[in-house]
PDB file of N, CA and C in Angstrom:
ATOM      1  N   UNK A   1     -66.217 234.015  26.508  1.00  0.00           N
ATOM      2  CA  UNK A   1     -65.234 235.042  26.744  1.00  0.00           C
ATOM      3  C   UNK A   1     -64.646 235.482  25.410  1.00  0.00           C
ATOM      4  N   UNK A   2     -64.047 236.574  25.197  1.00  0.00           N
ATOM      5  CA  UNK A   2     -63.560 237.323  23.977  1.00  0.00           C
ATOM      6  C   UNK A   2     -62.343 236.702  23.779  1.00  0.00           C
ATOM      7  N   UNK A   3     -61.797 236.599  22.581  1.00  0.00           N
ATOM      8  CA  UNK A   3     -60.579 235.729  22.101  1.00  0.00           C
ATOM      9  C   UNK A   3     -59.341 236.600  22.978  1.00  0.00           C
ATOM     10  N   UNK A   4     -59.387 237.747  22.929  1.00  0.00           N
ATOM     11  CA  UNK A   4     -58.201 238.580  23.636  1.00  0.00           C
ATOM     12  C   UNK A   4     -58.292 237.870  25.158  1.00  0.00           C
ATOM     13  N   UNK A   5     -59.068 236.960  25.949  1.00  0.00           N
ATOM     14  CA  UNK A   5     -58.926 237.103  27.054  1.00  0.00           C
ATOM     15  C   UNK A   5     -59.278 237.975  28.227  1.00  0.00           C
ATOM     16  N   UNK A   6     -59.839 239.013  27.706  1.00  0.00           N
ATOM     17  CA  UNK A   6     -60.486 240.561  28.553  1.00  0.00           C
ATOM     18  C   UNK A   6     -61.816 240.058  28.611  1.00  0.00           C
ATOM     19  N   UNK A   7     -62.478 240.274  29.824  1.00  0.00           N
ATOM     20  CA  UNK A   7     -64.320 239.961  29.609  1.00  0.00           C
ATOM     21  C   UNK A   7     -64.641 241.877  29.190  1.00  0.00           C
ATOM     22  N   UNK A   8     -65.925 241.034  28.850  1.00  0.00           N
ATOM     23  CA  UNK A   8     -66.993 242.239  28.274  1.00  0.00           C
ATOM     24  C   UNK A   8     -67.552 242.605  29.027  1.00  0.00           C
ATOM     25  N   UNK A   9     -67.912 243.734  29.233  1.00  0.00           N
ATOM     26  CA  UNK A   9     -69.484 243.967  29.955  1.00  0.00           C
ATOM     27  C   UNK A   9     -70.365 243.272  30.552  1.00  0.00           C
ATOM     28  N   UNK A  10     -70.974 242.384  29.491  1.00  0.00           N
ATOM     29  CA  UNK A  10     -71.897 241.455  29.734  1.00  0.00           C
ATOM     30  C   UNK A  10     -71.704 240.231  30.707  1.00  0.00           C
ATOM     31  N   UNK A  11     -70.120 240.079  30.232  1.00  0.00           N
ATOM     32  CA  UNK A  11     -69.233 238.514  31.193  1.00  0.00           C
ATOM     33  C   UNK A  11     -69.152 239.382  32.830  1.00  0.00           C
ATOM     34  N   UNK A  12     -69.101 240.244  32.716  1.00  0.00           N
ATOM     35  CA  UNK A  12     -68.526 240.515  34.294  1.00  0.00           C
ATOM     36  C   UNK A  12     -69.618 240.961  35.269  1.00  0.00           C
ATOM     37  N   UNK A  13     -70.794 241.533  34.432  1.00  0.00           N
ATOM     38  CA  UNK A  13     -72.477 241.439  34.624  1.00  0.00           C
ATOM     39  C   UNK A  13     -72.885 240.174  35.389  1.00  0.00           C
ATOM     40  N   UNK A  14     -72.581 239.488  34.338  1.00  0.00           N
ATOM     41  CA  UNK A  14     -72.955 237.875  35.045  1.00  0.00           C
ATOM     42  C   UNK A  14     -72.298 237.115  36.179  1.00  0.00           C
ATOM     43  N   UNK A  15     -70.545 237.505  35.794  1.00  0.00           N
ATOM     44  CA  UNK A  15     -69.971 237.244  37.424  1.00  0.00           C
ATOM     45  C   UNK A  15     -70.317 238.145  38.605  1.00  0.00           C
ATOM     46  N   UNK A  16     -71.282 239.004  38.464  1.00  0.00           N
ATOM     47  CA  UNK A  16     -71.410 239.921  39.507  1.00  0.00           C
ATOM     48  C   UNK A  16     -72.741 239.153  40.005  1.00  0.00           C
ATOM     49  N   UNK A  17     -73.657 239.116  39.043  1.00  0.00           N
ATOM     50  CA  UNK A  17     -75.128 238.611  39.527  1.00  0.00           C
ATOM     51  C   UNK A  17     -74.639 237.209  39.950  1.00  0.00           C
ATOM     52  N   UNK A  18     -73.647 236.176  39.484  1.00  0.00           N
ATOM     53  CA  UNK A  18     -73.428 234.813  39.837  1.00  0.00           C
ATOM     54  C   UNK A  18     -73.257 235.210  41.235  1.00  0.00           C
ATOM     55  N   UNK A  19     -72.219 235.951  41.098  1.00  0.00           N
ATOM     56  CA  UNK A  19     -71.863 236.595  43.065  1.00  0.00           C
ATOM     57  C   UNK A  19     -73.112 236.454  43.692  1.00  0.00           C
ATOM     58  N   UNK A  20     -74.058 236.867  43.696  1.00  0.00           N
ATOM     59  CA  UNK A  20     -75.126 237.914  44.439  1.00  0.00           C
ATOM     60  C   UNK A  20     -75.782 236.444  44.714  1.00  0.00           C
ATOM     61  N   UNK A  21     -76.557 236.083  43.539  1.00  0.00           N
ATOM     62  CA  UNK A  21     -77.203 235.022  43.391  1.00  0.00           C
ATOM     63  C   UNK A  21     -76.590 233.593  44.060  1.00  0.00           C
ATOM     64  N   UNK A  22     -75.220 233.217  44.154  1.00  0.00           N
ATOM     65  CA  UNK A  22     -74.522 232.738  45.009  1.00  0.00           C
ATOM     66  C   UNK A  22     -74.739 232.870  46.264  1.00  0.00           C
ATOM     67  N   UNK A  23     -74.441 234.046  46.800  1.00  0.00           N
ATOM     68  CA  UNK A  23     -74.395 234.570  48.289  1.00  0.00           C
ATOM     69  C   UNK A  23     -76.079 233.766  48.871  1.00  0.00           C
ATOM     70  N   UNK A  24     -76.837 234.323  48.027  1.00  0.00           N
ATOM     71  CA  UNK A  24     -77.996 233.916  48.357  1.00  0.00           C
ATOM     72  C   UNK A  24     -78.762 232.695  48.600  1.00  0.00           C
ATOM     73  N   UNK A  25     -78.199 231.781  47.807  1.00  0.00           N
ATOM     74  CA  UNK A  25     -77.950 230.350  48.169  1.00  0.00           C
ATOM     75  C   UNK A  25     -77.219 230.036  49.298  1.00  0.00           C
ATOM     76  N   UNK A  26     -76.144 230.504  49.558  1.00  0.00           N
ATOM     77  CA  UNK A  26     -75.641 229.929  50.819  1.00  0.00           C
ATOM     78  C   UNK A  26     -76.075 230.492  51.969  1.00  0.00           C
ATOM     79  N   UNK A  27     -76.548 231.771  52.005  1.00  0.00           N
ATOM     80  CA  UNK A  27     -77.266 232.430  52.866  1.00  0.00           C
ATOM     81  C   UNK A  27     -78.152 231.596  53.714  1.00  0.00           C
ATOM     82  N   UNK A  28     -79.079 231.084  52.517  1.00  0.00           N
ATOM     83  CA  UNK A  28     -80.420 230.041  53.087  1.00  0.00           C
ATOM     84  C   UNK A  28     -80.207 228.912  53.456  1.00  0.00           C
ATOM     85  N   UNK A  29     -78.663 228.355  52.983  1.00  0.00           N
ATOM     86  CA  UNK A  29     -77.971 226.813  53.073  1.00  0.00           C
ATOM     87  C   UNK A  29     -79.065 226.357  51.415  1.00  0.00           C
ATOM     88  N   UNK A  30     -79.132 226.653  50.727  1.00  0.00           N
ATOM     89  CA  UNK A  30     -79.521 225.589  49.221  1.00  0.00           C
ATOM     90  C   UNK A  30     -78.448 225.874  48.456  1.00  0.00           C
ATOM     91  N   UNK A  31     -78.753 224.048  47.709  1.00  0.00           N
ATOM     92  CA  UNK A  31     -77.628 224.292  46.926  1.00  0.00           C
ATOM     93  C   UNK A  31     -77.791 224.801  45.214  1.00  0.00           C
ATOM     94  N   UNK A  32     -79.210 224.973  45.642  1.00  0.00           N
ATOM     95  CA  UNK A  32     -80.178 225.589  44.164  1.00  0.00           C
ATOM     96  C   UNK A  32     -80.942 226.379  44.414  1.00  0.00           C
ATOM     97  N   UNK A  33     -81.684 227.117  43.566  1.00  0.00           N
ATOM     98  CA  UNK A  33     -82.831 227.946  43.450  1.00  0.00           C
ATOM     99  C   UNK A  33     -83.989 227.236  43.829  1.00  0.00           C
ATOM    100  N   UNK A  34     -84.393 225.928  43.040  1.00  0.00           N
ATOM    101  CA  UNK A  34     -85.347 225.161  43.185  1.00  0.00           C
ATOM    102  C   UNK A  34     -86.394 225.076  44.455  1.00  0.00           C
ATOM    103  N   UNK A  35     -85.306 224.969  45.344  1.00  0.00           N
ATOM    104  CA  UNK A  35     -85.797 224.546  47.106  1.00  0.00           C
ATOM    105  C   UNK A  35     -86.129 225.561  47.805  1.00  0.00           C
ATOM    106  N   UNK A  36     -85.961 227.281  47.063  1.00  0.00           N
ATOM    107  CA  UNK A  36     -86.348 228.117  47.557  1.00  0.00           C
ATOM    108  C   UNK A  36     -87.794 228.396  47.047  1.00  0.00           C
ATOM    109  N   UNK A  37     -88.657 229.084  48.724  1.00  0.00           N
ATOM    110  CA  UNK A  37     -90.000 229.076  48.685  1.00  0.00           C
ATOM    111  C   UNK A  37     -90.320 230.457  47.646  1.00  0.00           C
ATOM    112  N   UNK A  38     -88.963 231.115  47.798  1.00  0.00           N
ATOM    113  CA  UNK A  38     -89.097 232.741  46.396  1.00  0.00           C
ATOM    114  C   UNK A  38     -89.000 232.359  45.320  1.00  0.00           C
ATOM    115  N   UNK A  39     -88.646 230.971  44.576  1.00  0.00           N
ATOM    116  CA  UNK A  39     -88.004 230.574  43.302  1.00  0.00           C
ATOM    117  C   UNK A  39     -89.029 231.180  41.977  1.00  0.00           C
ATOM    118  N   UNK A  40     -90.177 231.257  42.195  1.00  0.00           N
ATOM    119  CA  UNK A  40     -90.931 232.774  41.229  1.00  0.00           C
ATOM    120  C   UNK A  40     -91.040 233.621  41.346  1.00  0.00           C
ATOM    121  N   UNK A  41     -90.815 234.234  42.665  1.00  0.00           N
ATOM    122  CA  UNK A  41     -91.223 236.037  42.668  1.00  0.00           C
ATOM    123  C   UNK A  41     -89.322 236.274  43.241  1.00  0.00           C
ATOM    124  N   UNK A  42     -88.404 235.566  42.742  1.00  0.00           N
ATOM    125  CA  UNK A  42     -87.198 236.251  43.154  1.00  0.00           C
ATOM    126  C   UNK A  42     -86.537 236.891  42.307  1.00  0.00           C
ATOM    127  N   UNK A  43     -86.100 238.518  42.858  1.00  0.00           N
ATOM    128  CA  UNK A  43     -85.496 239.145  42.167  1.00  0.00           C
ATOM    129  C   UNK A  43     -84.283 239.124  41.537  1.00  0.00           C
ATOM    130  N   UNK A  44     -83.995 238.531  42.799  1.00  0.00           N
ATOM    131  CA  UNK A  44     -82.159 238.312  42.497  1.00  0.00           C
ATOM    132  C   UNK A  44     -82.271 236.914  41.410  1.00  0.00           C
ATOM    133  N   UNK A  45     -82.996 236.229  41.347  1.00  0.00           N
ATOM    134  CA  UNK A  45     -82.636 234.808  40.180  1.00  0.00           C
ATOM    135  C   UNK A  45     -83.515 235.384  38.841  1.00  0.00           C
ATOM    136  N   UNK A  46     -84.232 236.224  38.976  1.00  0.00           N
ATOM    137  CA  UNK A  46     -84.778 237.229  37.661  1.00  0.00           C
ATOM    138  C   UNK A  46     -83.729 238.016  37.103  1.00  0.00           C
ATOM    139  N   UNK A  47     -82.757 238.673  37.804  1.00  0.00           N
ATOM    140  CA  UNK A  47     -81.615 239.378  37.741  1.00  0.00           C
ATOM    141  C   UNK A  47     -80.615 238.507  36.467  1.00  0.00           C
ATOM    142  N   UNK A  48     -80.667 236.970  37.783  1.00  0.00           N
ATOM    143  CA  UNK A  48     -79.305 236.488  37.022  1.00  0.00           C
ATOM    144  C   UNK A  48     -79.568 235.678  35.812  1.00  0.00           C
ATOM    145  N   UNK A  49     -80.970 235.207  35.606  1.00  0.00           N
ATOM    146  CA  UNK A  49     -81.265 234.751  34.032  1.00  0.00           C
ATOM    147  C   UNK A  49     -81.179 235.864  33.535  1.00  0.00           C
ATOM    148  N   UNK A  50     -81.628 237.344  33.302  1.00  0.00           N
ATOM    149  CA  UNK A  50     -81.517 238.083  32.679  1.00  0.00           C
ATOM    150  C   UNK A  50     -80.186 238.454  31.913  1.00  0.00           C
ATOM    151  N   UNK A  51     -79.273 238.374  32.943  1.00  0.00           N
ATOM    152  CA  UNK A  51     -77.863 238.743  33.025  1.00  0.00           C
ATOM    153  C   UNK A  51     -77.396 237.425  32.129  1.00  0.00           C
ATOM    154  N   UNK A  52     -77.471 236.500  32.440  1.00  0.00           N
ATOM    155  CA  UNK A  52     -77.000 235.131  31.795  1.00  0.00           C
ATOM    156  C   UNK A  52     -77.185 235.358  30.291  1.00  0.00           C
ATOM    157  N   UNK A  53     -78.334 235.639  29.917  1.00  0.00           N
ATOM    158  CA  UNK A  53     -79.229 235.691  28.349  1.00  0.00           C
ATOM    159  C   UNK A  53     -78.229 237.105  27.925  1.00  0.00           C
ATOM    160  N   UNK A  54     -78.234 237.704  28.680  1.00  0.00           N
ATOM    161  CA  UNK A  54     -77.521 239.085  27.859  1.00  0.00           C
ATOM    162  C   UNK A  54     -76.072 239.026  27.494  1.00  0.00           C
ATOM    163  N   UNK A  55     -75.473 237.840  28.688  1.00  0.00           N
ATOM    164  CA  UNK A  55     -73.851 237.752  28.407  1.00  0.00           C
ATOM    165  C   UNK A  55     -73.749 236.748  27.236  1.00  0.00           C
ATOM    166  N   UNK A  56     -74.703 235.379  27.200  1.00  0.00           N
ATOM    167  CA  UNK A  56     -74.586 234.951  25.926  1.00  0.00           C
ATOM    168  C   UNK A  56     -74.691 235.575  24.735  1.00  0.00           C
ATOM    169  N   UNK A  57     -75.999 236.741  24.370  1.00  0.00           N
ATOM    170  CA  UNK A  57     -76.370 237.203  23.554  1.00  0.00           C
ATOM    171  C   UNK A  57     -75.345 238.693  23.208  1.00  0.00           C
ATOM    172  N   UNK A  58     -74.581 238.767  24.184  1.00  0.00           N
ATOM    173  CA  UNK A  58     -74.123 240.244  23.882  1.00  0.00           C
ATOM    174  C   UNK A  58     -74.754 241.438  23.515  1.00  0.00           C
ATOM    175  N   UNK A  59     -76.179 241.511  24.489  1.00  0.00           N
ATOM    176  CA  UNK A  59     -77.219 242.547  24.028  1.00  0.00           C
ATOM    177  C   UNK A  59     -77.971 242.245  23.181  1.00  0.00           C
ATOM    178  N   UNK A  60     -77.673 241.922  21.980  1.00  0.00           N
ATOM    179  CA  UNK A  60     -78.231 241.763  21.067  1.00  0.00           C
ATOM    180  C   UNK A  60     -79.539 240.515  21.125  1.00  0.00           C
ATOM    181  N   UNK A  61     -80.646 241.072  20.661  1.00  0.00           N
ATOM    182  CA  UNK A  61     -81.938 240.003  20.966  1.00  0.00           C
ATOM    183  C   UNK A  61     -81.771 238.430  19.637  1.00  0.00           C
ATOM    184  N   UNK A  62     -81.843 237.651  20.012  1.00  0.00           N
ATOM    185  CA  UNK A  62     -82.269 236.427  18.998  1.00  0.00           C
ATOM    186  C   UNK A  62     -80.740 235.500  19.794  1.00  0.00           C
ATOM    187  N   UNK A  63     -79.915 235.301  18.357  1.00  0.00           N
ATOM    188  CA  UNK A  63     -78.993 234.269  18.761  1.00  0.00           C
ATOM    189  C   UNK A  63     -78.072 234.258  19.542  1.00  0.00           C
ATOM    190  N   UNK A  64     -77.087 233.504  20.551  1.00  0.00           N
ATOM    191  CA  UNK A  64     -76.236 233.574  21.159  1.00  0.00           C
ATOM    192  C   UNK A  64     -74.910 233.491  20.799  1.00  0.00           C
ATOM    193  N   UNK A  65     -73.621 233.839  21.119  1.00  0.00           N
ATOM    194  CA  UNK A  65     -72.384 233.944  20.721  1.00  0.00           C
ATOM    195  C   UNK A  65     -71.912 232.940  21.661  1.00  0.00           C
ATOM    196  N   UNK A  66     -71.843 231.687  21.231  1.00  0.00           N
ATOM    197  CA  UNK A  66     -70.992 230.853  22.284  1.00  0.00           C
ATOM    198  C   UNK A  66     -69.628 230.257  22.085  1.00  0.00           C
TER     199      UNK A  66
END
């Protein structure tokens, strides 16, 4: 998170896909991705690594801002 306390773009990206990707777990009753029979062709957990890598990275490709 940004020292001011305000999320970025990227942070609220990821609480949105955490949402989604959440819902979807409890949807099926898992308490992971793992146990799901979609866990390679799923969009929504393609979504939220994507989203994850971009909120660490802040867009920017290579290192992370942690």
């Amino acid at each position: 998170m940004q020292e001011s306390g305000q999320k970025d773009k990227f942070e609220l990206a990821f609480e949105e896909k955490a949402k989604i990707l959440q819902g979807c777990q409890k949807q099926k009753e898992l308490k992971s991705c793992f146990s799901c029979e979609k866990f390679f062709d799923c969009q929504i957990r393609k979504d939220y690594v994507d989203t994850c890598y971009n909120s660490m990275s802040k867009g920017n490709s290579g290192g992370f801002d942690f």
